[in-house]
N, C-alpha and C. Protein backbone atom coordinates (compact mmCIF):
# COMPACT_ATOMS: atom_id res chain seq x y z
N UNK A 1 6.24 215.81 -189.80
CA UNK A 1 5.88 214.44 -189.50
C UNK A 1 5.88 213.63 -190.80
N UNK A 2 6.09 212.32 -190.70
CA UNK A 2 6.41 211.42 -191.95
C UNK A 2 5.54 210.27 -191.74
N UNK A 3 5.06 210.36 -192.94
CA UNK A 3 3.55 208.73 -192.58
C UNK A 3 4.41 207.84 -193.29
N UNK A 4 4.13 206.33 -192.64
CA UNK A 4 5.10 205.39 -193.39
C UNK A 4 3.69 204.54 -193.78
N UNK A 5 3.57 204.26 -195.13
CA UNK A 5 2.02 203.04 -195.12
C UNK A 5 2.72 201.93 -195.72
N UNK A 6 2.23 200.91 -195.34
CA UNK A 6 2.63 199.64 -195.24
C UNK A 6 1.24 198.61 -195.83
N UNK A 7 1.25 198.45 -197.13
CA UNK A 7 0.37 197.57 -197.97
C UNK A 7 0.63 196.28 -197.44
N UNK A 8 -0.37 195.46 -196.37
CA UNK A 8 -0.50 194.27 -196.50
C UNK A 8 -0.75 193.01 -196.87
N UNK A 9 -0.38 191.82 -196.93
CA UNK A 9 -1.66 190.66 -197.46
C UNK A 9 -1.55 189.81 -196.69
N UNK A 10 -2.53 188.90 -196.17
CA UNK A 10 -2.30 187.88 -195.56
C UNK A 10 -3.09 186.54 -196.13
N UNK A 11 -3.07 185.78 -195.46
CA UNK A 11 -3.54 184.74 -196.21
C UNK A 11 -5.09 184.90 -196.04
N UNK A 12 -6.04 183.94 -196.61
CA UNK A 12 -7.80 183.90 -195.90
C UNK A 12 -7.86 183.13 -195.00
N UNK A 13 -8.73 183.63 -193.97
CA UNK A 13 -9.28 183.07 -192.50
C UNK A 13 -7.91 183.33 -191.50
N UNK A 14 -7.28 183.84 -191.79
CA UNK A 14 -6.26 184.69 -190.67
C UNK A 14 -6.85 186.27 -190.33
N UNK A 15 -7.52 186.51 -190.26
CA UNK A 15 -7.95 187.92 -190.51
C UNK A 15 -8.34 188.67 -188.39
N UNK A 16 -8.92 187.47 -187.74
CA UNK A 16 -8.57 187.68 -186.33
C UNK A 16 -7.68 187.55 -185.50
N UNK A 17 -6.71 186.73 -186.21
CA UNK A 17 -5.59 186.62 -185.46
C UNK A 17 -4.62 187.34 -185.69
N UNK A 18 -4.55 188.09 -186.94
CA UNK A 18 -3.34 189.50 -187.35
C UNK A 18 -3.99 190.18 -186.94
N UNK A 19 -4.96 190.63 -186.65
CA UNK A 19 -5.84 191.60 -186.30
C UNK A 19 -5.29 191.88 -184.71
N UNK A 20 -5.38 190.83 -184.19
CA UNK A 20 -5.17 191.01 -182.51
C UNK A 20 -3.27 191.42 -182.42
N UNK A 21 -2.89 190.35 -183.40
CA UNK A 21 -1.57 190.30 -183.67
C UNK A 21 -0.83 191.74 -183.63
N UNK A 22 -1.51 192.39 -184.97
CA UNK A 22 -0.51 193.45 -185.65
C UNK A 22 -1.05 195.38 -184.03
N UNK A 23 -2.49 194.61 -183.79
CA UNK A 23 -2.51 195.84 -182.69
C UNK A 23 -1.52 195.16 -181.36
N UNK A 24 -1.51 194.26 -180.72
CA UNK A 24 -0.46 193.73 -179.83
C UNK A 24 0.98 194.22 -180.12
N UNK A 25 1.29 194.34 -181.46
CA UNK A 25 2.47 194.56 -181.82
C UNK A 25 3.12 196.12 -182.22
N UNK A 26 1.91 197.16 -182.22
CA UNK A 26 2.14 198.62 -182.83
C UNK A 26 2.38 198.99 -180.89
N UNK A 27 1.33 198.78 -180.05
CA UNK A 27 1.05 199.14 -178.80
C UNK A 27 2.35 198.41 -178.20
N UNK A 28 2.73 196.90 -178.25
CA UNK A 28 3.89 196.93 -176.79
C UNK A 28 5.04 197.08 -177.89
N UNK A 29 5.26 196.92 -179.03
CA UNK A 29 6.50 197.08 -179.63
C UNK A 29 7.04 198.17 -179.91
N UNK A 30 6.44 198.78 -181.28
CA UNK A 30 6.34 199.91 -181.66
C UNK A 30 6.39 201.09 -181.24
N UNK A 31 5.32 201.18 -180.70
CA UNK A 31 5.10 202.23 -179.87
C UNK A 31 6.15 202.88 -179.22
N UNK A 32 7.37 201.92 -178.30
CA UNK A 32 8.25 202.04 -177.61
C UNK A 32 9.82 202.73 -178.45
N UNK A 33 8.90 202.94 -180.01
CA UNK A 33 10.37 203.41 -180.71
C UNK A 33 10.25 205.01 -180.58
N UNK A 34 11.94 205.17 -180.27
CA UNK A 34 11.71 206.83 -180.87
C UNK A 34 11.09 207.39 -182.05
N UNK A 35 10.37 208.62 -181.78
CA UNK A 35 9.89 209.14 -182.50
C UNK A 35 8.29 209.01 -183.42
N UNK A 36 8.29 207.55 -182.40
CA UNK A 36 6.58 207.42 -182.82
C UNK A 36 5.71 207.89 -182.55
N UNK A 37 4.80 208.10 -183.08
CA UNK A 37 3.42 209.16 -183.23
C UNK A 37 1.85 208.55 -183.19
N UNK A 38 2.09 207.51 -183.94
CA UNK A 38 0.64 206.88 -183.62
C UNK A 38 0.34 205.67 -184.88
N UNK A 39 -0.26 205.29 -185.20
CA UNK A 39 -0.61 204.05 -185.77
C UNK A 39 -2.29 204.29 -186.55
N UNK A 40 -2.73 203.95 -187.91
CA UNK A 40 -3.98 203.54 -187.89
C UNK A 40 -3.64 202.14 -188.94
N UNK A 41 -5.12 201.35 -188.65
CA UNK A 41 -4.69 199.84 -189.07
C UNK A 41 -6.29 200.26 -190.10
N UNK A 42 -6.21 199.89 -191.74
CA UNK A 42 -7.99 199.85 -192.01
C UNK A 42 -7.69 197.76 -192.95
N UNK A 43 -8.81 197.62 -193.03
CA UNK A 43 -8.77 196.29 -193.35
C UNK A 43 -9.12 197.01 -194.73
N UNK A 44 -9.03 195.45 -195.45
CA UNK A 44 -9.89 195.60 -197.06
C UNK A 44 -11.21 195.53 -197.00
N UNK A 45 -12.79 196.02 -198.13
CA UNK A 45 -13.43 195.97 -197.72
C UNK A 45 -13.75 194.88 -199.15
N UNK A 46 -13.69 195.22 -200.07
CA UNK A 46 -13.44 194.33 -201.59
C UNK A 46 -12.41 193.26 -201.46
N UNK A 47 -11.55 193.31 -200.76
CA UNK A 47 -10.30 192.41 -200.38
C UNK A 47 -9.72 191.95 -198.99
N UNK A 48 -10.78 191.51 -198.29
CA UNK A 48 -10.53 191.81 -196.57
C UNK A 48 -9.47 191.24 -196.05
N UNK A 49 -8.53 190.08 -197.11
CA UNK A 49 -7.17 190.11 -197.06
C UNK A 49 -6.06 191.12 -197.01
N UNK A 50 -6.44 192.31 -197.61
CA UNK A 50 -5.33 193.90 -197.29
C UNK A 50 -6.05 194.20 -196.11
N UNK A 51 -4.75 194.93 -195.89
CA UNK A 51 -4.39 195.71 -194.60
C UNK A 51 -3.76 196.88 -195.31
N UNK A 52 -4.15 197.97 -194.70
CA UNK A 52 -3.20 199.12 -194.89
C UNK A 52 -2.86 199.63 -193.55
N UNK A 53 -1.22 199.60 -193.27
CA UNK A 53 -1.23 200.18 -191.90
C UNK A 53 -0.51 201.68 -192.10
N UNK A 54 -0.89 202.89 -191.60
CA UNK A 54 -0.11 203.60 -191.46
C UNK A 54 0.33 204.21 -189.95
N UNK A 55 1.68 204.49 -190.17
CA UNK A 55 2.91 204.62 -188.75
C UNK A 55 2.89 206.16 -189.00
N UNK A 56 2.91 207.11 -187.94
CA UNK A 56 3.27 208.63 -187.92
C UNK A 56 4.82 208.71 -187.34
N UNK A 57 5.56 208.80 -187.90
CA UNK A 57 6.71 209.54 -187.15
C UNK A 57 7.31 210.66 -187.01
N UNK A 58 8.33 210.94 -186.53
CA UNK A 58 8.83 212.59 -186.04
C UNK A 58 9.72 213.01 -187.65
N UNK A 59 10.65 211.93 -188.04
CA UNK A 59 11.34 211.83 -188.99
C UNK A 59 11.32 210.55 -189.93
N UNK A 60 12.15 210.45 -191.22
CA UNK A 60 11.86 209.35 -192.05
C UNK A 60 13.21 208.51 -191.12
N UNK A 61 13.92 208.74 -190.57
CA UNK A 61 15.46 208.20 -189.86
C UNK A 61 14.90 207.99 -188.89
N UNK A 62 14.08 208.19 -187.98
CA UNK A 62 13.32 207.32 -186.72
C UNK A 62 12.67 206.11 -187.42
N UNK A 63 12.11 206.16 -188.77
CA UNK A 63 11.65 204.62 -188.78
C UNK A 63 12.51 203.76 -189.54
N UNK A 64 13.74 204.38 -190.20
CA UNK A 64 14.10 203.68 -191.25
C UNK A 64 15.75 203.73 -190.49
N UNK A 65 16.07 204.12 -189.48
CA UNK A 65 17.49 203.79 -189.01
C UNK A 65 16.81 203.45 -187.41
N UNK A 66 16.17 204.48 -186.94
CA UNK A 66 15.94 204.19 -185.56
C UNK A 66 15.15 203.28 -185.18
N UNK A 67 14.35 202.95 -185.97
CA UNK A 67 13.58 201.22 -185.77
C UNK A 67 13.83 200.33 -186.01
N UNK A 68 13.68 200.70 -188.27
CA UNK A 68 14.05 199.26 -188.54
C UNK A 68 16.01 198.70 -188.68
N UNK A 69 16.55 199.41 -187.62
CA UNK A 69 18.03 198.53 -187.66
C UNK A 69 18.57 198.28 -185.86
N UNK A 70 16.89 198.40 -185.14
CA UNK A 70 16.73 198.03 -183.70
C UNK A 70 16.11 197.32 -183.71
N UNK A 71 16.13 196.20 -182.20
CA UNK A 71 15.97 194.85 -181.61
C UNK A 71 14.38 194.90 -181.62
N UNK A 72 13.54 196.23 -181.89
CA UNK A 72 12.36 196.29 -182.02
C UNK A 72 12.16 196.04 -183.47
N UNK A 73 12.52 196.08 -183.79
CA UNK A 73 12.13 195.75 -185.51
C UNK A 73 11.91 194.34 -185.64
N UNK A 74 12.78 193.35 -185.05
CA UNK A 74 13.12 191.99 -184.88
C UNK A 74 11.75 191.39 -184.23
N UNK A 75 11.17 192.22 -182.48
CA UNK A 75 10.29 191.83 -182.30
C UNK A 75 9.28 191.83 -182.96
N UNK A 76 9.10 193.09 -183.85
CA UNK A 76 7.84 193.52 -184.82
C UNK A 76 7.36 192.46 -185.43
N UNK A 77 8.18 192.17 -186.25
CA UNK A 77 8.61 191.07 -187.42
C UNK A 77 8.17 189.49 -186.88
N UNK A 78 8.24 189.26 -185.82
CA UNK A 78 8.23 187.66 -184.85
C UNK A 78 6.54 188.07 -184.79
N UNK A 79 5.77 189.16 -184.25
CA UNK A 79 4.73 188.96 -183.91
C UNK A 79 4.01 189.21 -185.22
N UNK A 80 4.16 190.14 -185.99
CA UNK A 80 3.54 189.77 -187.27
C UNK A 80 3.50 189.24 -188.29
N UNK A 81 4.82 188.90 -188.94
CA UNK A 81 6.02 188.32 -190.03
C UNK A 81 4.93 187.11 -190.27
N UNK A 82 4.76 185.93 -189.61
CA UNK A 82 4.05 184.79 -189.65
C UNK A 82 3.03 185.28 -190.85
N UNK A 83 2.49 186.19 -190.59
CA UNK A 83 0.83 186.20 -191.05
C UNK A 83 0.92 187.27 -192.35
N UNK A 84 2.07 187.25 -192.93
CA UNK A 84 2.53 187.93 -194.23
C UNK A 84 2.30 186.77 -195.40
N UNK A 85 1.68 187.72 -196.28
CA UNK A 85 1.39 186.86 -197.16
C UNK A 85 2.58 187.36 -198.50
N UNK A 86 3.71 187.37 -198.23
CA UNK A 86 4.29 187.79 -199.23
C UNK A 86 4.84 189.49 -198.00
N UNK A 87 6.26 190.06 -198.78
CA UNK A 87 6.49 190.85 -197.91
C UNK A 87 5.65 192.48 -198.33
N UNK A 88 5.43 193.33 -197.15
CA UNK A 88 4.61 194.04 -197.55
C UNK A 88 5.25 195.55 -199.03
N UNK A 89 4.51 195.79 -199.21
CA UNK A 89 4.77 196.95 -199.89
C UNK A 89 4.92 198.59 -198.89
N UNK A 90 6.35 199.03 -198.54
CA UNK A 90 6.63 200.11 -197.70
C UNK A 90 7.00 201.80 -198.33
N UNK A 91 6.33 202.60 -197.93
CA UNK A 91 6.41 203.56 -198.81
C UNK A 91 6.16 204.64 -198.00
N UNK A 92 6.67 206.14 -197.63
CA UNK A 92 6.95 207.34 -196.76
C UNK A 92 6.75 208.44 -197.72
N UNK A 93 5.72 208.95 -196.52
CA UNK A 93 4.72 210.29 -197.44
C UNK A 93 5.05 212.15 -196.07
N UNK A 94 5.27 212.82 -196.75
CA UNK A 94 4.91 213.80 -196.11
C UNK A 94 4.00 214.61 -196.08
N UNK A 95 3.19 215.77 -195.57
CA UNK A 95 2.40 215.85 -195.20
C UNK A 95 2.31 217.06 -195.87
N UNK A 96 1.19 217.47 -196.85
CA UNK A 96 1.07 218.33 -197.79
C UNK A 96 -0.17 219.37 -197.23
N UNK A 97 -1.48 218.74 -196.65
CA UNK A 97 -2.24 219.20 -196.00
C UNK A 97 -3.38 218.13 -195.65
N UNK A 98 -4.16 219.19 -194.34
CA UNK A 98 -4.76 218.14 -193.76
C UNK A 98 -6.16 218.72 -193.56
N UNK A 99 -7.18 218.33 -192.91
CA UNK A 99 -8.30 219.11 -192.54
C UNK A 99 -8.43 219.01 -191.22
N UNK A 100 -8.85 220.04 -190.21
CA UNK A 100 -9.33 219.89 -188.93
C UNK A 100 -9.95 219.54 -188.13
C-alpha cells in the first residue's frame, strides 16, 4: 500500500467550508478511483490554516496515472482547488511498519 500526503494551506476563515468541501470531495469523488483505500484529513493545531491529507492506495500508478490523468482528478480539483492557498505540497510514502 502507498500513502500519498498532501500538505495544505488555505486562506483564514475558510476553514468550514474546505472542511465540508475537501470530505464531500474524498467520499463522492475520490473514493470512486481505482485502487483507493481510504482517506484521513488532520487540521493544524499551531496553524489551523494546514491541512494534512493523507490518501491510501493499492499502488503509486493508481494515484499518479489512474487518478491524477482521469476526469476525477478534474472533479477533485473544482471542489477543492478554490480553497488552495498556493498549490499543495505532494509526496508518496511506503509502508515500513505499523502498530496494531
Amino acid at each position: 500500500m502507498i500513502l500519498e500526503l498532501a500538505d495544505i494551506r488555505i486562506p483564514a476563515g475558510q476553514n468550514a467550508a474546505f472542511e465540508e468541501a475537501i470530505e464531500r470531495g474524498l467520499k463522492t469523488v475520490v473514493s470512486r478511483s481505482g485502487g483507493f483505500r481510504g482517506f484521513k484529513v488532520d487540521r493544524g493545531i499551531e496553524n489551523p490554516q494546514r491541512y494534512v491529507l493523507q490518501i491510501f492506495w493499492d499502488t503509486l500508478e493508481d494515484h499518479t496515472a489512474g487518478f491524477r490523468q482521469s476526469v476525477l482528478f478534474v472533479e477533485w480539483r473544482a471542489i477543492v482547488g478554490p480553497f488552495f492557498d498556493g498549490p499543495p505540497t505532494v509526496e508518496h510514502f511506503d509502508l515500513v511498519t505499523q502498530s496494531t
